[in-house]
Protein backbone atom coordinates (compact mmCIF):
# COMPACT_ATOMS: atom_id res chain seq x y z
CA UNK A 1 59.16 1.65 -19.68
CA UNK A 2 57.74 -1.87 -18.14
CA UNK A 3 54.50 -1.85 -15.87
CA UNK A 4 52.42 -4.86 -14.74
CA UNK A 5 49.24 -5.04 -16.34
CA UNK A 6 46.47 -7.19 -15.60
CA UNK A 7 43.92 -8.57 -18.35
CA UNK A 8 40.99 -10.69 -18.37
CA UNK A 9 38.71 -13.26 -20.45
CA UNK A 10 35.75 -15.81 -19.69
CA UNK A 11 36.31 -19.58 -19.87
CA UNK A 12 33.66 -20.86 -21.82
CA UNK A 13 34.62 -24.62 -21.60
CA UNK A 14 32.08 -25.29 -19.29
CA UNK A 15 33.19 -29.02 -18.64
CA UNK A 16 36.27 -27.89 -16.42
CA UNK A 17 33.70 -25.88 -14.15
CA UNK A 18 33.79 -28.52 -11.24
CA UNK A 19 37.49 -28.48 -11.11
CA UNK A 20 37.81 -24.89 -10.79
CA UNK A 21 34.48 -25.08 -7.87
CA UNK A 22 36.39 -27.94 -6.14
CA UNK A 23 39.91 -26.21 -6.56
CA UNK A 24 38.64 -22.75 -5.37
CA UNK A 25 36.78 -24.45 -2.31
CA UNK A 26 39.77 -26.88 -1.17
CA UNK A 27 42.18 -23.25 -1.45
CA UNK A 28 39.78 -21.15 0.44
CA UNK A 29 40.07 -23.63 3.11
CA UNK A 30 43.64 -23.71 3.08
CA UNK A 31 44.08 -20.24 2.85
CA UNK A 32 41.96 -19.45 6.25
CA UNK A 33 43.55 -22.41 7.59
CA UNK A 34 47.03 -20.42 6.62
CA UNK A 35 45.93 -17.55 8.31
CA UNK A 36 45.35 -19.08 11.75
CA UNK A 37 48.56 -20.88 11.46
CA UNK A 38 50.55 -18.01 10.62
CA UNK A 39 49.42 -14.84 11.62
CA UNK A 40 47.23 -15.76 14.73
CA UNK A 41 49.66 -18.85 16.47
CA UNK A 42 52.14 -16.97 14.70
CA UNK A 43 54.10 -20.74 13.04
CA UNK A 44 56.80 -19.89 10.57
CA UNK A 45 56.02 -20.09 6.71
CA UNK A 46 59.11 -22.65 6.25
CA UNK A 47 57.92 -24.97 8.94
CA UNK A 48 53.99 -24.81 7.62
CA UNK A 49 55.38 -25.11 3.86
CA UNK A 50 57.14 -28.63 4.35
CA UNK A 51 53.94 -29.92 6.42
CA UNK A 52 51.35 -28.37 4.16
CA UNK A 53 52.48 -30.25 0.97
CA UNK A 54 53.01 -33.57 2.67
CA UNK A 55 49.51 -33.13 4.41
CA UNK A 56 47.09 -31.34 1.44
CA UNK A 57 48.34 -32.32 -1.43
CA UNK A 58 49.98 -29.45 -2.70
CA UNK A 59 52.69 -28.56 -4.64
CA UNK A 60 55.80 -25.83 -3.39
CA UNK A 61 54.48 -23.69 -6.35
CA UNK A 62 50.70 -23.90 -4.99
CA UNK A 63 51.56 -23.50 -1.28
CA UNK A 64 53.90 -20.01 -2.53
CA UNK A 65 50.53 -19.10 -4.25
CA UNK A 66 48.34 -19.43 -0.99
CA UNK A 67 51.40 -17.44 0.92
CA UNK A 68 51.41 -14.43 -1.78
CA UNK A 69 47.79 -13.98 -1.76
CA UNK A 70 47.42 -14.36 2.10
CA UNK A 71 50.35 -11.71 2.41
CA UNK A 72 48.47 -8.99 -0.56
CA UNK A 73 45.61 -9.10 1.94
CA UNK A 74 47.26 -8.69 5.11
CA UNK A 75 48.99 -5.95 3.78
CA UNK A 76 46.09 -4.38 2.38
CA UNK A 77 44.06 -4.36 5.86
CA UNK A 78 46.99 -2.77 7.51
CA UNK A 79 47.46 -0.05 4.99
CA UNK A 80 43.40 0.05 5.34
CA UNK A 81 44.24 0.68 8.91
CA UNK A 82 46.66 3.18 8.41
CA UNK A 83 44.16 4.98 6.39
CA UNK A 84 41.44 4.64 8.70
CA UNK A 85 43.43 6.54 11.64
CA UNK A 86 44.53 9.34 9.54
CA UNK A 87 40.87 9.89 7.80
CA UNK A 88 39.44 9.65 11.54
CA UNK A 89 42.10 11.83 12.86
CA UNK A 90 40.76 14.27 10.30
CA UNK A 91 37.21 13.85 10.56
CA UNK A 92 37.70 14.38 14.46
CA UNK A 93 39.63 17.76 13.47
CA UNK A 94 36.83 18.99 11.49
CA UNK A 95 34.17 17.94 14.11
CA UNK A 96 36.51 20.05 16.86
CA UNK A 97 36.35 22.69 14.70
CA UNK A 98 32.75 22.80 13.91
CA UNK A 99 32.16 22.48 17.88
CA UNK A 100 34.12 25.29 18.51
CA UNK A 101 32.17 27.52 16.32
CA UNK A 102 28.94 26.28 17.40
CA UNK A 103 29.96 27.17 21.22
CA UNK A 104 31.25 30.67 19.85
CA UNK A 105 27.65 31.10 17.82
CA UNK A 106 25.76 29.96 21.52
CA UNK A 107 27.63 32.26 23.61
CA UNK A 108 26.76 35.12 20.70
CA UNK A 109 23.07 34.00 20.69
CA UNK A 110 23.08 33.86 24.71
CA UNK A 111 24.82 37.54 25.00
CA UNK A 112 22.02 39.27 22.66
CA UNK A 113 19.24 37.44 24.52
CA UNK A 114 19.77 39.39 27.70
CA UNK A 115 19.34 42.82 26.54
CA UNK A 116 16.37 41.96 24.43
CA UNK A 117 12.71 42.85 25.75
CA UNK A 118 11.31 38.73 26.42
CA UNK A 119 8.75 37.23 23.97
CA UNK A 120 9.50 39.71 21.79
CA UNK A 121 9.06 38.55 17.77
CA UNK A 122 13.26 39.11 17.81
CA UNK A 123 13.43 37.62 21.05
CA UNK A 124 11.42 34.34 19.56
CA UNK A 125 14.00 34.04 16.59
CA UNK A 126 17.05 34.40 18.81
CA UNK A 127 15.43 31.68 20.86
CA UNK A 128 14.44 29.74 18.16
CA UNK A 129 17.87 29.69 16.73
CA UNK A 130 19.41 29.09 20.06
CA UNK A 131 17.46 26.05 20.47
CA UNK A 132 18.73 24.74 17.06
CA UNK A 133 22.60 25.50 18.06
CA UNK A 134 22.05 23.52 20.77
CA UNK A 135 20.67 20.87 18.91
CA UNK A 136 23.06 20.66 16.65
CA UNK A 137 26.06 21.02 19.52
CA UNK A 138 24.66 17.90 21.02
CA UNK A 139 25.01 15.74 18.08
CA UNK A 140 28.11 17.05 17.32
CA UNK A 141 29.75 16.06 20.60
CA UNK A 142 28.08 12.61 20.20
CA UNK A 143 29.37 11.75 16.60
CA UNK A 144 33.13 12.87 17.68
CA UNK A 145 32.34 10.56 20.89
CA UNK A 146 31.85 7.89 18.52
CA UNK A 147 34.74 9.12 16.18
CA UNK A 148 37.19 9.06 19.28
CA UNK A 149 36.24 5.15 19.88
CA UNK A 150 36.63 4.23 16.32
CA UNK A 151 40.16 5.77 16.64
CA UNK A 152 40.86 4.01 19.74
CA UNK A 153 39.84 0.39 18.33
CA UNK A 154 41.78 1.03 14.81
CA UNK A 155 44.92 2.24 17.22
CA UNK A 156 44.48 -1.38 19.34
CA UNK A 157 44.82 -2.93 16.38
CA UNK A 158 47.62 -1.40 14.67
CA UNK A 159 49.55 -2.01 18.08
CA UNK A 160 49.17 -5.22 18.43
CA UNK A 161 49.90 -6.26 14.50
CA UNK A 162 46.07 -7.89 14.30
CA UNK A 163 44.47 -7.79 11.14
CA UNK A 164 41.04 -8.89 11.32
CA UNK A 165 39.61 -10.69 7.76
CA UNK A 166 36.04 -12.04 7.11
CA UNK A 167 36.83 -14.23 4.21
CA UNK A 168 33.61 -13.80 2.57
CA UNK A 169 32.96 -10.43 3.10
CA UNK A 170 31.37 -8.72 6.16
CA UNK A 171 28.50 -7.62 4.68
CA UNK A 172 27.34 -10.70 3.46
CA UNK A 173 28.05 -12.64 6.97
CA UNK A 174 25.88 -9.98 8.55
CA UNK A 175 23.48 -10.66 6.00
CA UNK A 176 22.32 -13.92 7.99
CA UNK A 177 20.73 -12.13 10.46
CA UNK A 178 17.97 -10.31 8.52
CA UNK A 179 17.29 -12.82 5.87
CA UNK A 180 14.71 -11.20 4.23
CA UNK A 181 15.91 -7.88 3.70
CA UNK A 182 18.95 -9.47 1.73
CA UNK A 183 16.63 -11.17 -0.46
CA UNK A 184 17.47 -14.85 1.50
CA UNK A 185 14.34 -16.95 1.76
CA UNK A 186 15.80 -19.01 4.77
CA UNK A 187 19.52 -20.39 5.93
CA UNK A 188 20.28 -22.75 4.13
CA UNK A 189 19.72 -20.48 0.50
CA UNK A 190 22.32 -18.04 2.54
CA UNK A 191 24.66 -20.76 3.85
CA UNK A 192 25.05 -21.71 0.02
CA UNK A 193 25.53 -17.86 -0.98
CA UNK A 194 28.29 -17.44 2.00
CA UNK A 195 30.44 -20.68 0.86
CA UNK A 196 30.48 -19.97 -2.77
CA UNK A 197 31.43 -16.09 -1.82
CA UNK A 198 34.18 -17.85 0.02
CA UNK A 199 35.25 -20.26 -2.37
CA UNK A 200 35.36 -17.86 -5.71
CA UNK A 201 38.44 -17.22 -6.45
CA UNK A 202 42.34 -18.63 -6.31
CA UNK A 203 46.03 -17.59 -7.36
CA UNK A 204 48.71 -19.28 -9.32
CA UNK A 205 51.97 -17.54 -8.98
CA UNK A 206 54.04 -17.37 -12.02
CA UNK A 207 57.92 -17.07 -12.12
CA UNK A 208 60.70 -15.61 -14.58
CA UNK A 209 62.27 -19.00 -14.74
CA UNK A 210 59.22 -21.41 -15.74
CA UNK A 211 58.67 -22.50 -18.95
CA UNK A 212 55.95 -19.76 -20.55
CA UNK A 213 56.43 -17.79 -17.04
CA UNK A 214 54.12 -20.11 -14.87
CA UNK A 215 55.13 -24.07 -14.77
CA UNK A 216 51.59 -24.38 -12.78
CA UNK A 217 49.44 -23.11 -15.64
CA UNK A 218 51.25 -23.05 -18.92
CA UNK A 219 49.97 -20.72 -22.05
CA UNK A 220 51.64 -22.98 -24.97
CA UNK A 221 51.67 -21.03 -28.82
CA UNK A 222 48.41 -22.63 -29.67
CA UNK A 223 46.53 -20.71 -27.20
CA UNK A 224 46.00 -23.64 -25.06
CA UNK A 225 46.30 -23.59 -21.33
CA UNK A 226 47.61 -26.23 -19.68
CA UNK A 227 46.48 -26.30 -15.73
CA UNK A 228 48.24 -28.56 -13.31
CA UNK A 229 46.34 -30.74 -10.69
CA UNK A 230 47.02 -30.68 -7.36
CA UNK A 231 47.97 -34.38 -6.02
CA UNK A 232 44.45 -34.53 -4.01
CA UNK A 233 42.43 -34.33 -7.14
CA UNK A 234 44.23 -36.64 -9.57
CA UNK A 235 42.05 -39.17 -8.85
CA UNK A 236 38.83 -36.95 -9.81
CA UNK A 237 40.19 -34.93 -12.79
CA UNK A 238 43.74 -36.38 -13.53
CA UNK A 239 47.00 -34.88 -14.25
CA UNK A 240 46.21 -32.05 -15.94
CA UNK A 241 43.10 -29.62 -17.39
CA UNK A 242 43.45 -28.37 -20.94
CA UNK A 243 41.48 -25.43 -22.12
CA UNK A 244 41.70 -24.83 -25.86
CA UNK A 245 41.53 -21.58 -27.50
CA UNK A 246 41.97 -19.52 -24.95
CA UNK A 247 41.94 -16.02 -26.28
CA UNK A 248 42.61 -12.83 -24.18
CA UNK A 249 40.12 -9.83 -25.71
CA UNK A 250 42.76 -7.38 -24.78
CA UNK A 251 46.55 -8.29 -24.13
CA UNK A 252 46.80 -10.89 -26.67
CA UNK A 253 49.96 -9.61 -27.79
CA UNK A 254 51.64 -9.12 -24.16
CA UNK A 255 50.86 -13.00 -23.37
CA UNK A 256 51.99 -13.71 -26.56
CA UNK A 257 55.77 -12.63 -25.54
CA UNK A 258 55.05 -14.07 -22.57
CA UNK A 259 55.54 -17.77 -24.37
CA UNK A 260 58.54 -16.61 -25.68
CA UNK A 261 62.31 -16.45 -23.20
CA UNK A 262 63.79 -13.52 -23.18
CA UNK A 263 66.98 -14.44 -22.77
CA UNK A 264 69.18 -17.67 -21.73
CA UNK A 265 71.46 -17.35 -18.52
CA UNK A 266 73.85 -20.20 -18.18
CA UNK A 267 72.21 -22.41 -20.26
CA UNK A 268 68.44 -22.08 -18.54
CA UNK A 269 65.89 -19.78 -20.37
CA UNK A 270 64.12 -17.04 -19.03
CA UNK A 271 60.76 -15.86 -19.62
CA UNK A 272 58.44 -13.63 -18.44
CA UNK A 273 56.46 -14.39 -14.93
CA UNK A 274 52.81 -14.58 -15.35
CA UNK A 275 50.24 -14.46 -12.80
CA UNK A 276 46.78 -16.04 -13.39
CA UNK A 277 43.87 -15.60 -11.16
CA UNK A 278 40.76 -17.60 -11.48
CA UNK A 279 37.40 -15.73 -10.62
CA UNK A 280 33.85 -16.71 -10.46
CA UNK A 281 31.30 -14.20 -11.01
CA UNK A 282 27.76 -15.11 -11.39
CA UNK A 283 28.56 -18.95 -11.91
CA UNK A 284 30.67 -17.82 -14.69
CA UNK A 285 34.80 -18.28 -14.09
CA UNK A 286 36.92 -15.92 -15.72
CA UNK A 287 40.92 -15.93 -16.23
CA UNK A 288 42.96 -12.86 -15.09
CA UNK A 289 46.49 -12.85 -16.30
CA UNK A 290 48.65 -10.78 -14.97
CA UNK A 291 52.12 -10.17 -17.31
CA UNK A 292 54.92 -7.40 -17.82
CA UNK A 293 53.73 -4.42 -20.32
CA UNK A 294 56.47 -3.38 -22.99
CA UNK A 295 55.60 -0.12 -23.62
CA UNK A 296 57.19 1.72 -26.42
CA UNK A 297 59.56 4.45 -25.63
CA UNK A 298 58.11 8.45 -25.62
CA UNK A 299 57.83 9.54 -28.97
CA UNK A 300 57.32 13.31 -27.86
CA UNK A 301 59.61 16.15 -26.94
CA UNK A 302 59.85 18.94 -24.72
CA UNK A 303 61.32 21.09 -27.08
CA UNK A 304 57.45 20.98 -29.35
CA UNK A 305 55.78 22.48 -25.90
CA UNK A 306 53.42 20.52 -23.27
CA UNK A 307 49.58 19.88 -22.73
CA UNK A 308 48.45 20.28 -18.97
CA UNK A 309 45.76 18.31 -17.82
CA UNK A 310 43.50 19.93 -15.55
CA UNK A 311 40.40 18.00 -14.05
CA UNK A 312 37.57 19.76 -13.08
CA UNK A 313 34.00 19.05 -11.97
CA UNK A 314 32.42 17.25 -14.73
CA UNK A 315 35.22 18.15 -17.42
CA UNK A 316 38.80 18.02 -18.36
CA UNK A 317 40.41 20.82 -19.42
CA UNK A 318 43.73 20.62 -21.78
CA UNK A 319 45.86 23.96 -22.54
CA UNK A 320 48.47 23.86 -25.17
CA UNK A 321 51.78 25.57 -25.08
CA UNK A 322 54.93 25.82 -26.82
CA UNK A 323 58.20 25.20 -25.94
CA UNK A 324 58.80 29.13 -24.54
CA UNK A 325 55.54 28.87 -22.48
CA UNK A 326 53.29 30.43 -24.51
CA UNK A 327 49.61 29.21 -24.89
CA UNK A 328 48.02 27.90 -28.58
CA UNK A 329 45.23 25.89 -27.86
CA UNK A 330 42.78 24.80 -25.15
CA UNK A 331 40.40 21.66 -25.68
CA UNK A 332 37.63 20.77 -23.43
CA UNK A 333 36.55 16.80 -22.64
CA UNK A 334 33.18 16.33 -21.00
CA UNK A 335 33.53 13.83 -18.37
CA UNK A 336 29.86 12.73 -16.24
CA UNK A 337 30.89 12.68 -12.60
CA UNK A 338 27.75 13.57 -11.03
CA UNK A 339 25.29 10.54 -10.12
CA UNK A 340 27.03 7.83 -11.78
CA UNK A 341 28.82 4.38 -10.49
CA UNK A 342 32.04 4.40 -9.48
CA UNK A 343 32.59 1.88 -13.13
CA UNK A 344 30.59 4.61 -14.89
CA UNK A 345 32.98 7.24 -13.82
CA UNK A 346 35.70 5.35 -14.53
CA UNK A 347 34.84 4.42 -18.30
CA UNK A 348 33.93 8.16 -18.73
CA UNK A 349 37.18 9.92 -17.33
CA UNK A 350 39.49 6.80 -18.97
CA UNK A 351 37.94 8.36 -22.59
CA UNK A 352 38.31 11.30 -22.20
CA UNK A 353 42.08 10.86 -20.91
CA UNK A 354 43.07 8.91 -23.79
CA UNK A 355 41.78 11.57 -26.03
CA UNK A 356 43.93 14.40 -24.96
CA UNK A 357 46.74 11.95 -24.51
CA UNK A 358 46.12 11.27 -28.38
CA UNK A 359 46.09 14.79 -28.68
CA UNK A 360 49.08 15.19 -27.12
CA UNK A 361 51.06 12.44 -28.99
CA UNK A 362 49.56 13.90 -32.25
CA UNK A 363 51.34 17.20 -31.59
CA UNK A 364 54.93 15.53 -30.12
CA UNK A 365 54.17 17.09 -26.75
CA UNK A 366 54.94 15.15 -23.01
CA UNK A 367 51.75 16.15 -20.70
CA UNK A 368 51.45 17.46 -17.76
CA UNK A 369 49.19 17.10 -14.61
CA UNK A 370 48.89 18.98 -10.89
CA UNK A 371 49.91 16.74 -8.01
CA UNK A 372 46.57 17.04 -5.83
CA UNK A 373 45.09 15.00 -3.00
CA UNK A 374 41.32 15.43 -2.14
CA UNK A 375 41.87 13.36 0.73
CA UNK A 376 42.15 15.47 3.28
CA UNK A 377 39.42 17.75 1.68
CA UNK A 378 37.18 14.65 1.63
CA UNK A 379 37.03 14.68 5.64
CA UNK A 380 35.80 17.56 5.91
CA UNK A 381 32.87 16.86 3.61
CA UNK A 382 30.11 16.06 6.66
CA UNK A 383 30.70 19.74 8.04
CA UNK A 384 30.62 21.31 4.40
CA UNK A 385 28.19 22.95 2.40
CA UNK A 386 25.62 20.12 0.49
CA UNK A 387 26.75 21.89 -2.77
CA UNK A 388 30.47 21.82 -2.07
CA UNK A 389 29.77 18.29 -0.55
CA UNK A 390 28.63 17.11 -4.12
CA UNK A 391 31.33 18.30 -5.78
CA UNK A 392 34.42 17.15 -4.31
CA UNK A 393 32.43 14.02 -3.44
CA UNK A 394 32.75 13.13 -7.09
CA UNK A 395 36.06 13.95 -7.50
CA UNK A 396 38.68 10.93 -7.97
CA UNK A 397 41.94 12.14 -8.29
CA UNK A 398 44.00 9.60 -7.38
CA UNK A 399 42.25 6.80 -9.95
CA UNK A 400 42.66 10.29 -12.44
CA UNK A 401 46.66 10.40 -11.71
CA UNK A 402 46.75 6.75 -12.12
CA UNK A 403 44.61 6.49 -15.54
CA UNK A 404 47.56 9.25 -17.01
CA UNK A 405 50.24 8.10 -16.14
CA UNK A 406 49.03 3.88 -17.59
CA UNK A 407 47.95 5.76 -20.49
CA UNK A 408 50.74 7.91 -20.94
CA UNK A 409 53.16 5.11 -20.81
CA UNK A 410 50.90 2.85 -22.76
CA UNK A 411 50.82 5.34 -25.84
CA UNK A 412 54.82 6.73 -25.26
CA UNK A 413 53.86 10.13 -24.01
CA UNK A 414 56.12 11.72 -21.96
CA UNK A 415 54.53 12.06 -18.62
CA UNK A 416 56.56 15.14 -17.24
CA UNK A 417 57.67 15.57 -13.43
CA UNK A 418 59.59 18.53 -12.68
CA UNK A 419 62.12 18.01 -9.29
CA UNK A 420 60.52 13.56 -10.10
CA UNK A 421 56.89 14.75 -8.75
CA UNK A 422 53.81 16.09 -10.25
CA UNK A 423 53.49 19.79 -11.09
CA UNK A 424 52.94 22.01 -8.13
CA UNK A 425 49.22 23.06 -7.98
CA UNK A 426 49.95 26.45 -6.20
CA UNK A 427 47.78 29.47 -7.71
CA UNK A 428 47.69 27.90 -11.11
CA UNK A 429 43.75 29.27 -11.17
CA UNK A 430 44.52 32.73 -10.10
CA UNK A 431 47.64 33.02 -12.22
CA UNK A 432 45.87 31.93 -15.59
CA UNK A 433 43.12 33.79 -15.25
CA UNK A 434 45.27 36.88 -14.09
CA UNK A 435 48.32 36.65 -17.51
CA UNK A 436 46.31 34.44 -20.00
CA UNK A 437 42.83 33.86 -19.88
CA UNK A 438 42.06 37.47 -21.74
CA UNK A 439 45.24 37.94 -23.42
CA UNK A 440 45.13 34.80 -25.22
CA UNK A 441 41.55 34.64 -25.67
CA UNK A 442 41.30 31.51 -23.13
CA UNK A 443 38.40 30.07 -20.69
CA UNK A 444 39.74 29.82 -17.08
CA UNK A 445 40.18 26.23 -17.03
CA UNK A 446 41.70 26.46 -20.13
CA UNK A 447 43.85 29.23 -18.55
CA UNK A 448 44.91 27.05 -15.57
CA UNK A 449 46.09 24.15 -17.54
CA UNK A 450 48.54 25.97 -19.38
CA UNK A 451 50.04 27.23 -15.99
CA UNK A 452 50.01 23.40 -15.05
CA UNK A 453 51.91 23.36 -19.06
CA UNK A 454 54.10 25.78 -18.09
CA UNK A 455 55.59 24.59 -14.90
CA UNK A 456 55.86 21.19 -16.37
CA UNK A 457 58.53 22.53 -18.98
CA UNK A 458 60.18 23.82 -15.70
CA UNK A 459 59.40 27.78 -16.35
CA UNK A 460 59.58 29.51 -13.11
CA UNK A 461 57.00 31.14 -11.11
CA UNK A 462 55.15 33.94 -13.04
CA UNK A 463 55.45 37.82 -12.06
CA UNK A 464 51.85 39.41 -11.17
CA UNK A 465 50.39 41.61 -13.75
CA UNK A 466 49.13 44.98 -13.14
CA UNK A 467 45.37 44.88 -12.75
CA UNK A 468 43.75 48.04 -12.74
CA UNK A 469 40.04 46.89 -12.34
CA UNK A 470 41.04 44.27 -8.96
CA UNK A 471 41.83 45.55 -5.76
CA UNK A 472 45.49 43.71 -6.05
CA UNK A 473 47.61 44.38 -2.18
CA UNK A 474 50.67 46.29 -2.92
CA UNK A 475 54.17 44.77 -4.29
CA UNK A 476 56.42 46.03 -2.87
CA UNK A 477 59.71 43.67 -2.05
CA UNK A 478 57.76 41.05 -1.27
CA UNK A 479 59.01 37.54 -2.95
CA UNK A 480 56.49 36.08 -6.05
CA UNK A 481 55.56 33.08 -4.17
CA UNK A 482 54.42 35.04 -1.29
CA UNK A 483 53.02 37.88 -3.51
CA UNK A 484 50.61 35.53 -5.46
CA UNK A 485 49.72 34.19 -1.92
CA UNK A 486 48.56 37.51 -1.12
CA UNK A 487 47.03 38.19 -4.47
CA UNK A 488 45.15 34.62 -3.38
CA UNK A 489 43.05 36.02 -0.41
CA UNK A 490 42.42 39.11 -1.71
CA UNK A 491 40.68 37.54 -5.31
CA UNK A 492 38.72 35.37 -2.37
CA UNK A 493 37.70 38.34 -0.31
CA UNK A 494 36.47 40.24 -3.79
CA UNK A 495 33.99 39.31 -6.40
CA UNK A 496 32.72 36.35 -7.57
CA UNK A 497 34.62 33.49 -9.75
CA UNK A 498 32.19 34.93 -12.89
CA UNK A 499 31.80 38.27 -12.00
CA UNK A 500 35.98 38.37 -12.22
CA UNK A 501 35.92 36.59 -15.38
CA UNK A 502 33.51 39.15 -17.14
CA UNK A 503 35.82 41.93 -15.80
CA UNK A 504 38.82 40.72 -16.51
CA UNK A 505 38.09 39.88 -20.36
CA UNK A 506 36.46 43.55 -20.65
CA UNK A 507 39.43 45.17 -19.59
CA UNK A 508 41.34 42.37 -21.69
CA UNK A 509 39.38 43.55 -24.73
């Protein structure tokens, strides 16, 4: 399997500095400039291409690197867009929703006042209380006021095709007007702040039929990268910019086939495109390449079993089964969700990942994981409790699904997807603790992810047990999918997630 992969190191050749600041200011200008010309006057790419290099200084390969970058980020705000009106649709939805139950609590509160003797102690807490509803009705109303304009606004712009960039960053423009707050002792310290933030960072697009993937900067054997200069600074810094042993912490090996062809088609050789990117951070550049991954080819089976992955708050949960289904082993990662950086969450859940896909490829098992989206969960997380708030506020599923399947590919795991999607996450909680968790000895979690195991092998949905100490709904004809949708409600309507546990291992036992 080949994915792109993206890997990093600092330049420490300090001497090249002022070509990469002049470089990365002269493209930042041309970029914006881009921008007006082609997506506010609308000009077409092939007309602006032919007068760009005759007028900057450019080459075609340069002027194809300002068009790919300026294209990633229009078509990042407008899927930014696209997000925005769904996740606003949804917060108005739960807003609705929360109005609607205030109103119904009001008209409750307004009902029992009338029969009630006035100035009464009860009379003073319905009051009280009333007072608060309406309180909290008011400010309802105005945030999905405000909600309904944002809509609007994101709507106008998806209509009309605009995109609206702040090369630089918003924050940081706004910044200008509160200089001390930002930590800006006047203008002119924040003038030099907004320019550099502007100025940071440029592309060189690589191709499959330049020499070492990129004829624009070229990785030779020798670890040397060879930079070309664009015509309007040969003058300054001449032909070309060497940097010598320029060695790639992780990825050496991927860049190394890079500077190899791959093959030869009618007498020209191809080689693998690679992308560099050149980023300042801190007055430090860095080099990110960007290169096609060879990953080797799954080493597991399905006939050994499957480990399901099951993320929970703060842990992730692996159950082991074999190739029939049934469980042998559970494993629990810890994984610190809860008041940590989005980069501290990230390190921690990538660990503890890679561990059970070890795990996995240690065994000869493919793995297994629920196809979930918080999302929609997420907008609902203003009207929630603070506790539920917390929780699914920490919760990153989608960089989770991600992290498995790089790592799953990276190491040849088998990454299985019954019907080419994720395994279905319906009642996999209610249907481990209900056939494994006591008969196998299993924690619920631990329970759950062999359900997630189990559907990954492509077993079919499991038949409800008898449970003698649970209020279970009757059978009778109904189908099993709609059965353990019943069973569902009526675990939700009954005792708590531990008080079930305890009862169901005692009558396991």
């Amino acid at each position: 399997m080949k994915l792109l992969a993206t890997y990093q190191t600092r330049i420490d050749d300090r001497e090249s500095y002022p070509f990469f600041e002049a470089v990365g200011e002269y493209f930042g200008r041309l970029e914006r400039k881009l921008y007006v010309d082609c997506h506010i006057k609308g000009l077409q790419v092939k007309e602006l291409k032919r007068r760009y290099i005759a007028e900057h200084g450019i080459t075609a390969r340069q002027f194809n690197s300002l068009v790919k970058d300026l294209t990633a980020l229009l078509d990042s705000v407008r899927e930014s867009l696209r997000w925005r009106e769904r996740d606003l649709l949804g917060r108005i939805e739960s807003v609705e929703r929360a109005i609607k139950k205030k109103e119904k609590e009001r008209e409750k509160l307004l009902k029992s006042l009338s029969g009630m003797v006035p100035r009464s102690e009860k009379w003073q807490k319905k009051v009280k209380r009333l007072k608060w509803v309406r309180f909290v009705l008011h400010q309802k109303r105005r945030r999905l006021r405000n909600l309904r304009h944002k809509l609007e606004a994101v709507r106008r712009d998806l209509e009309s095709g605009l995109c609206r960039i702040c090369f630089g960053g918003r924050e940081l423009f706004k910044a200008q007007h509160n200089l001390e707050a930002n930590g800006f002792r006047d203008h002119a310290e924040w003038l030099l702040a907004w320019r550099e933030a502007r100025s940071g960072n440029f592309l060189v697009l690589g191709s499959e039929d330049e020499t070492c993937g990129n004829q624009t900067c070229t990785y030779a054997r020798d670890n040397t990268l060879r930079i070309r200069v664009p015509d309007r600074f040969r003058e300054q810094f001449g032909r070309h910019i060497l940097l010598r042993d320029v060695v790639f912490p992780y990825g050496q090996e991927h860049l190394d086939r890079a500077k190899e062809p791959v093959c030869v088609v009618k007498g020209r050789k191809i080689y693998r495109a690679v992308t560099y990117r050149f980023v300042r951070r801190d007055g430090t550049w860095y080099l990110f390449a960007t290169v096609e991954r060879d990953d080797p080819a799954p080493s597991t089976s399905r006939w050994n079993g499957a480990v399901g992955i099951d993320l929970n708050d703060g842990f992730i949960q692996a159950g082991e089964v074999d190739r029939f289904g049934n469980p042998v082993n559970e494993i629990k990662v810890p994984v610190a969700m809860r008041d940590r950086s989005r980069g501290q969450i990230a390190a921690a859940l990538g660990k503890a990942i890679k561990e059970v896909v070890l795990y996995a490829k240690e065994k000869g098992k493919p793995v297994a994981i629920e196809d979930l989206d918080f999302s929609a969960k997420k907008q609902t997380l203003r009207e929630s409790g603070s506790r539920y708030a917390r929780m699914l506020s920490g919760f990153v599923y989608g960089k989770f699904r991600a992290m498995v399947e790089s790592c799953c590919s990276r190491e040849g795991v088998e990454l299985l997807k019954p019907k080419g999607r994720h395994v279905d996450p319906f009642a996999t909680s209610a249907i481990g603790q209900l056939k494994f968790m006591a008969r196998y000895g299993l924690s619920p979690h631990g329970a759950a992810a062999c359900v997630i195991a189990r559907r990954g092998l492509g077993l079919g949905l499991e038949r409800a047990p008898e449970v003698a100490v649970l209020r279970m709904p009757p059978r009778g004809r109904t189908p099993r999918r709609s059965y353990w949708r019943r069973v569902c409600r009526a675990l939700k309507r009954g005792p708590a997630f531990g008080v079930r546990v305890d009862v169901l291992y005692a009558d396991g036992f």
